[in-house]
PDB file of N, CA and C in Angstrom:
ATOM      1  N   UNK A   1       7.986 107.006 203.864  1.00  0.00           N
ATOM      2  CA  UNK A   1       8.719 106.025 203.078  1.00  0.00           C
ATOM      3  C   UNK A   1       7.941 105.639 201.830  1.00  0.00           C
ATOM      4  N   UNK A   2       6.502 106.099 201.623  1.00  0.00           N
ATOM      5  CA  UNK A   2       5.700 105.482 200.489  1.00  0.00           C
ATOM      6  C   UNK A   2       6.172 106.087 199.594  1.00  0.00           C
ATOM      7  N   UNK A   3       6.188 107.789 199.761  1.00  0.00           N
ATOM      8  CA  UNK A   3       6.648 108.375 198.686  1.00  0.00           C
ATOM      9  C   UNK A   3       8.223 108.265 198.592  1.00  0.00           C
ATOM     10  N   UNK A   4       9.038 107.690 198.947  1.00  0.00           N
ATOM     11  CA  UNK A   4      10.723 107.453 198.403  1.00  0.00           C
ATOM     12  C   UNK A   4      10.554 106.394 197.760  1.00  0.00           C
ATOM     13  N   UNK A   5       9.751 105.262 198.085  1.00  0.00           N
ATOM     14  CA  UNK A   5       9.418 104.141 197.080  1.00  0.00           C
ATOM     15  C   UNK A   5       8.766 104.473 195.944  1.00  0.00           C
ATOM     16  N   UNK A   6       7.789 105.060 195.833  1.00  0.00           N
ATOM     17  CA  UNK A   6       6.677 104.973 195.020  1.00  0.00           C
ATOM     18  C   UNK A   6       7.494 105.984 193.614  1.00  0.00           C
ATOM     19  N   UNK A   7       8.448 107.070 194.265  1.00  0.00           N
ATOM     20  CA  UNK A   7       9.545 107.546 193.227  1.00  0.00           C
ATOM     21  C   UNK A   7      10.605 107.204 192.606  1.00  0.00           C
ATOM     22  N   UNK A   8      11.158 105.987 192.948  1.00  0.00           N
ATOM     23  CA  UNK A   8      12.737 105.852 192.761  1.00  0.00           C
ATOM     24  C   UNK A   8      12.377 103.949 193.279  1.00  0.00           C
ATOM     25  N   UNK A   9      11.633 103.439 193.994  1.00  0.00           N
ATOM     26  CA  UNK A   9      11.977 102.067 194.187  1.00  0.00           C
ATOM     27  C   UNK A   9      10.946 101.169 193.530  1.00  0.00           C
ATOM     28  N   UNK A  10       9.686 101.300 193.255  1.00  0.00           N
ATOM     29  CA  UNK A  10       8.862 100.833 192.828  1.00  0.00           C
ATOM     30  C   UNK A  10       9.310  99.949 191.863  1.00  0.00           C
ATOM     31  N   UNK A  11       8.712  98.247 191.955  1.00  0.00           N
ATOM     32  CA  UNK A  11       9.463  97.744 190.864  1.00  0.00           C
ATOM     33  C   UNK A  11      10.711  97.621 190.543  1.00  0.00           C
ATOM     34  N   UNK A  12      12.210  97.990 190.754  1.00  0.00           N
ATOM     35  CA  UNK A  12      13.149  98.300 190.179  1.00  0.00           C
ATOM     36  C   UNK A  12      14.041  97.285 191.356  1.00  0.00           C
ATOM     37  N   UNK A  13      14.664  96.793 190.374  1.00  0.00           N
ATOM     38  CA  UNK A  13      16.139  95.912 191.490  1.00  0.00           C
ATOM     39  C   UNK A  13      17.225  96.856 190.888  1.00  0.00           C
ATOM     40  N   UNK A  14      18.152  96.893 191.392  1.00  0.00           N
ATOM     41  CA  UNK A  14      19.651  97.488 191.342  1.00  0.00           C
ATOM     42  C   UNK A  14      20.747  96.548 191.638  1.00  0.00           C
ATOM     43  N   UNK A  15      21.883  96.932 190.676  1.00  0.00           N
ATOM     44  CA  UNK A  15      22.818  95.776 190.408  1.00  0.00           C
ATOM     45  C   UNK A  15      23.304  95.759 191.894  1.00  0.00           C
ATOM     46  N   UNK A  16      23.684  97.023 192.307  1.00  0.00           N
ATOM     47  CA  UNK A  16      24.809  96.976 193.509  1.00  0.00           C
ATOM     48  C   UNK A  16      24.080  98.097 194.775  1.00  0.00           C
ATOM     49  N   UNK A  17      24.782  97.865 195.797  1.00  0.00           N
ATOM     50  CA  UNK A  17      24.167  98.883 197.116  1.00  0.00           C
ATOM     51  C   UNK A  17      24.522 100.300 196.586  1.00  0.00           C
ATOM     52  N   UNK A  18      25.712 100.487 196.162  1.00  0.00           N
ATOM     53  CA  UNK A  18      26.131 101.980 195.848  1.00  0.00           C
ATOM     54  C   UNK A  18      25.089 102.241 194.628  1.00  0.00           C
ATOM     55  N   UNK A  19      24.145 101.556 193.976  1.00  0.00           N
ATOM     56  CA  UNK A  19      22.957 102.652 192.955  1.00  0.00           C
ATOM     57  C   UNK A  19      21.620 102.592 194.008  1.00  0.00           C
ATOM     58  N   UNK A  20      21.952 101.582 194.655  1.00  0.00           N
ATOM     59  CA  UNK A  20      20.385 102.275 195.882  1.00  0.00           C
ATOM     60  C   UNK A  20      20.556 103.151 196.572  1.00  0.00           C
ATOM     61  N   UNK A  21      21.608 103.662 197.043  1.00  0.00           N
ATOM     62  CA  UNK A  21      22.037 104.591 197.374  1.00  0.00           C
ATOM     63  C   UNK A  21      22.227 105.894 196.778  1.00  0.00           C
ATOM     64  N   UNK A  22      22.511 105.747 195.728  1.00  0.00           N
ATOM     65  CA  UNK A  22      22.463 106.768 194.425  1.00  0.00           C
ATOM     66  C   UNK A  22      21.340 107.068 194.339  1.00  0.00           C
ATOM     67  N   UNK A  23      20.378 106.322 194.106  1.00  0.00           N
ATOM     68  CA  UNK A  23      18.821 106.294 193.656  1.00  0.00           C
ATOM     69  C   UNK A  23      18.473 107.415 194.702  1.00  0.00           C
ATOM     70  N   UNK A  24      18.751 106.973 196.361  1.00  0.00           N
ATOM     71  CA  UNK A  24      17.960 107.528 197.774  1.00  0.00           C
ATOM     72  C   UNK A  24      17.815 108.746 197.588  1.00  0.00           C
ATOM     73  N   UNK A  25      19.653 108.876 197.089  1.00  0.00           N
ATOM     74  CA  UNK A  25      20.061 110.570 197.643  1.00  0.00           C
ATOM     75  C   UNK A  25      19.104 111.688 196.426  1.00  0.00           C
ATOM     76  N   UNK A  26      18.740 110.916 195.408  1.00  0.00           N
ATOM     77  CA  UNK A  26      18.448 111.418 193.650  1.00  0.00           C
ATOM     78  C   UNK A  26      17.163 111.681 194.394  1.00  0.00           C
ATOM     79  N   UNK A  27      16.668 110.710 194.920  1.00  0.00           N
ATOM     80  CA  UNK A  27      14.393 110.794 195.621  1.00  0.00           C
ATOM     81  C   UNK A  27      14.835 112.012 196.532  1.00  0.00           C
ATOM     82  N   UNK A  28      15.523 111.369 197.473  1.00  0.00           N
ATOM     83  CA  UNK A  28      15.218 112.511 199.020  1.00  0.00           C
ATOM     84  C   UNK A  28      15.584 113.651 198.887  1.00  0.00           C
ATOM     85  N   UNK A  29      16.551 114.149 197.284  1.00  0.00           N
ATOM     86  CA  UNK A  29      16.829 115.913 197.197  1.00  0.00           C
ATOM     87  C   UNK A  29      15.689 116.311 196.305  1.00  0.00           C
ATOM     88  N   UNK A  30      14.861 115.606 195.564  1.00  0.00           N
ATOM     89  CA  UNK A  30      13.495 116.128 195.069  1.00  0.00           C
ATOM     90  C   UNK A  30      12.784 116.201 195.630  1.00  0.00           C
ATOM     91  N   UNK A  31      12.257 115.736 197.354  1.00  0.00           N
ATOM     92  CA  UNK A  31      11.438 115.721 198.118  1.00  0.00           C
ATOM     93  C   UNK A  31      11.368 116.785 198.587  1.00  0.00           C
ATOM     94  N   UNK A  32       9.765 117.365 198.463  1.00  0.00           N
ATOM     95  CA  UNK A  32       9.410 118.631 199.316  1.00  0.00           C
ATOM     96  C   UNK A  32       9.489 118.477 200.615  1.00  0.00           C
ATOM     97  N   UNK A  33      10.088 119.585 201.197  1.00  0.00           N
ATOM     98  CA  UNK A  33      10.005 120.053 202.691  1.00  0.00           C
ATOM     99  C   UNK A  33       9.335 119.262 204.062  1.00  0.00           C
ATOM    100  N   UNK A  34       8.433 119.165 203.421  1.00  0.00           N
ATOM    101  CA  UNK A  34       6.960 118.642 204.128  1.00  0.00           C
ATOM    102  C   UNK A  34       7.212 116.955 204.202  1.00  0.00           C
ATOM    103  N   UNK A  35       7.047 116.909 202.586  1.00  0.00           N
ATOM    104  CA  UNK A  35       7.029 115.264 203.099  1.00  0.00           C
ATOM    105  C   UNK A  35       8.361 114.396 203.513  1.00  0.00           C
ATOM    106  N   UNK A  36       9.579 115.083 203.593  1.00  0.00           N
ATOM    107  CA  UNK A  36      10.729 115.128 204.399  1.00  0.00           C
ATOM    108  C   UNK A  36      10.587 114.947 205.808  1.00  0.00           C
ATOM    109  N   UNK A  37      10.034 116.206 206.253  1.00  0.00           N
ATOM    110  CA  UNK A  37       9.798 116.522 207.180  1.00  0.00           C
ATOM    111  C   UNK A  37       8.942 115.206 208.187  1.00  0.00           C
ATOM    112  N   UNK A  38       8.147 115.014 207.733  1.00  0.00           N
ATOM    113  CA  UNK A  38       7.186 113.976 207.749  1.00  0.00           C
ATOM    114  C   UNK A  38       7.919 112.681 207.770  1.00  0.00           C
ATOM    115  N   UNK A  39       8.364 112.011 207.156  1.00  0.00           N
ATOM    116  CA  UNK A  39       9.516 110.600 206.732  1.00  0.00           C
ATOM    117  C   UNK A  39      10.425 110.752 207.789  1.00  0.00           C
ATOM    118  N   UNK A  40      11.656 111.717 208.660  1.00  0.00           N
ATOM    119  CA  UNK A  40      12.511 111.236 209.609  1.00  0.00           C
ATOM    120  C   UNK A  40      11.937 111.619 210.707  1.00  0.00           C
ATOM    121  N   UNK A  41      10.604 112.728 211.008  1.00  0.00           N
ATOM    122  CA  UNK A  41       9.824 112.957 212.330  1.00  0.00           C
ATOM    123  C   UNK A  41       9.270 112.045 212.752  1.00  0.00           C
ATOM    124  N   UNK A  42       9.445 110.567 212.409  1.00  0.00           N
ATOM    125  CA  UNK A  42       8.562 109.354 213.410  1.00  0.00           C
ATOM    126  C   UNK A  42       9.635 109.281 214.018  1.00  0.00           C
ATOM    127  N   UNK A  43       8.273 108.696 215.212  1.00  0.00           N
ATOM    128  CA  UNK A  43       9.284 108.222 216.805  1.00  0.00           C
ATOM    129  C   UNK A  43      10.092 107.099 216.505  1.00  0.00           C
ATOM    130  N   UNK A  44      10.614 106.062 215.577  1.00  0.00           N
ATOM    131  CA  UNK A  44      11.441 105.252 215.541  1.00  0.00           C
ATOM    132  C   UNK A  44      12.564 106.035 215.051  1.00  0.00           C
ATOM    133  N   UNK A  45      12.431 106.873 213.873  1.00  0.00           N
ATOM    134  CA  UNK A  45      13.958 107.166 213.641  1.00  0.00           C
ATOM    135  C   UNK A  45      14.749 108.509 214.326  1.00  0.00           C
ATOM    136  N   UNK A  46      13.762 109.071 215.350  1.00  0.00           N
ATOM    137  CA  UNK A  46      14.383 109.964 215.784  1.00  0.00           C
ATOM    138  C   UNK A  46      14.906 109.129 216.914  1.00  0.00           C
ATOM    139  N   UNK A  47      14.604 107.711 217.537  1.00  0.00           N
ATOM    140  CA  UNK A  47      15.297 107.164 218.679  1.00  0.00           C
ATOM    141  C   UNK A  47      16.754 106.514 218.205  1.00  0.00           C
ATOM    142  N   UNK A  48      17.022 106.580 217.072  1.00  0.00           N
ATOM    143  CA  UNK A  48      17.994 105.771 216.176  1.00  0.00           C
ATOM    144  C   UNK A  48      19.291 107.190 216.363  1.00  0.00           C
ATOM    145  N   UNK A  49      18.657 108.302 216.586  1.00  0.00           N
ATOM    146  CA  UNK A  49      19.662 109.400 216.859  1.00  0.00           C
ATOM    147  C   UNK A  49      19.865 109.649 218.024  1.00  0.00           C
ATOM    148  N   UNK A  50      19.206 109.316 219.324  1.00  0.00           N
ATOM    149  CA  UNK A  50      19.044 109.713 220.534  1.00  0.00           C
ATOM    150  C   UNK A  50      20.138 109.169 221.800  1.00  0.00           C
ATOM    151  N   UNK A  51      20.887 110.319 222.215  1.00  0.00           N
ATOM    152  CA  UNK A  51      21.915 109.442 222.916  1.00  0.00           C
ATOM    153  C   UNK A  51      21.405 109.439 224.528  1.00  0.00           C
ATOM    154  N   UNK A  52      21.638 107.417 224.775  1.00  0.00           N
ATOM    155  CA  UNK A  52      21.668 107.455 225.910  1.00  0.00           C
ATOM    156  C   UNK A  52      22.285 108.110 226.936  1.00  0.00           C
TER     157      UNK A  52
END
Protein backbone atom coordinates (compact mmCIF):
# COMPACT_ATOMS: atom_id res chain seq x y z
CA UNK A 1 0.00 0.00 0.00
CA UNK A 2 3.14 2.46 0.44
CA UNK A 3 3.81 2.32 -3.03
CA UNK A 4 -0.11 3.05 -4.31
CA UNK A 5 0.16 6.01 -1.95
CA UNK A 6 3.43 7.26 -2.39
CA UNK A 7 2.26 7.28 -6.47
CA UNK A 8 -1.11 8.60 -6.88
CA UNK A 9 -2.18 9.56 -3.03
CA UNK A 10 0.49 11.39 -1.41
CA UNK A 11 -0.71 14.75 -0.39
CA UNK A 12 -3.63 14.99 -2.79
CA UNK A 13 -7.52 15.24 -1.70
CA UNK A 14 -10.04 14.46 -4.50
CA UNK A 15 -13.28 16.18 -5.12
CA UNK A 16 -15.39 12.93 -5.33
CA UNK A 17 -15.00 8.88 -4.63
CA UNK A 18 -15.29 8.18 -8.43
CA UNK A 19 -11.49 10.20 -8.97
CA UNK A 20 -10.05 8.01 -6.07
CA UNK A 21 -11.04 5.46 -7.76
CA UNK A 22 -9.88 6.67 -11.05
CA UNK A 23 -6.61 7.59 -9.47
CA UNK A 24 -6.40 3.50 -7.91
CA UNK A 25 -7.12 1.88 -11.16
CA UNK A 26 -4.38 4.71 -13.09
CA UNK A 27 -1.46 3.45 -9.82
CA UNK A 28 -2.41 -0.33 -9.74
CA UNK A 29 -2.14 -0.74 -13.89
CA UNK A 30 1.45 0.91 -13.64
CA UNK A 31 2.39 -1.37 -10.88
CA UNK A 32 4.98 -3.99 -11.52
CA UNK A 33 4.14 -7.59 -11.13
CA UNK A 34 5.99 -7.96 -8.00
CA UNK A 35 4.93 -5.21 -6.06
CA UNK A 36 1.25 -6.23 -6.95
CA UNK A 37 1.91 -9.31 -6.16
CA UNK A 38 3.16 -8.33 -2.83
CA UNK A 39 0.08 -5.60 -1.89
CA UNK A 40 -3.08 -8.35 -2.24
CA UNK A 41 -0.71 -11.55 -0.93
CA UNK A 42 -1.19 -10.41 2.84
CA UNK A 43 -3.09 -12.58 5.07
CA UNK A 44 -5.81 -9.87 5.66
CA UNK A 45 -6.88 -9.39 2.16
CA UNK A 46 -6.76 -12.74 0.99
CA UNK A 47 -9.33 -13.56 4.12
CA UNK A 48 -11.64 -10.72 2.68
CA UNK A 49 -11.96 -13.34 -0.40
CA UNK A 50 -12.20 -16.55 1.50
CA UNK A 51 -15.46 -18.37 1.63
CA UNK A 52 -16.72 -19.73 4.72
Amino acid sequence: WKEIRKRGFKNKAFQTLEAVIDKLQEVIQGLEKSVLKSTVSRQWTRLLFEND
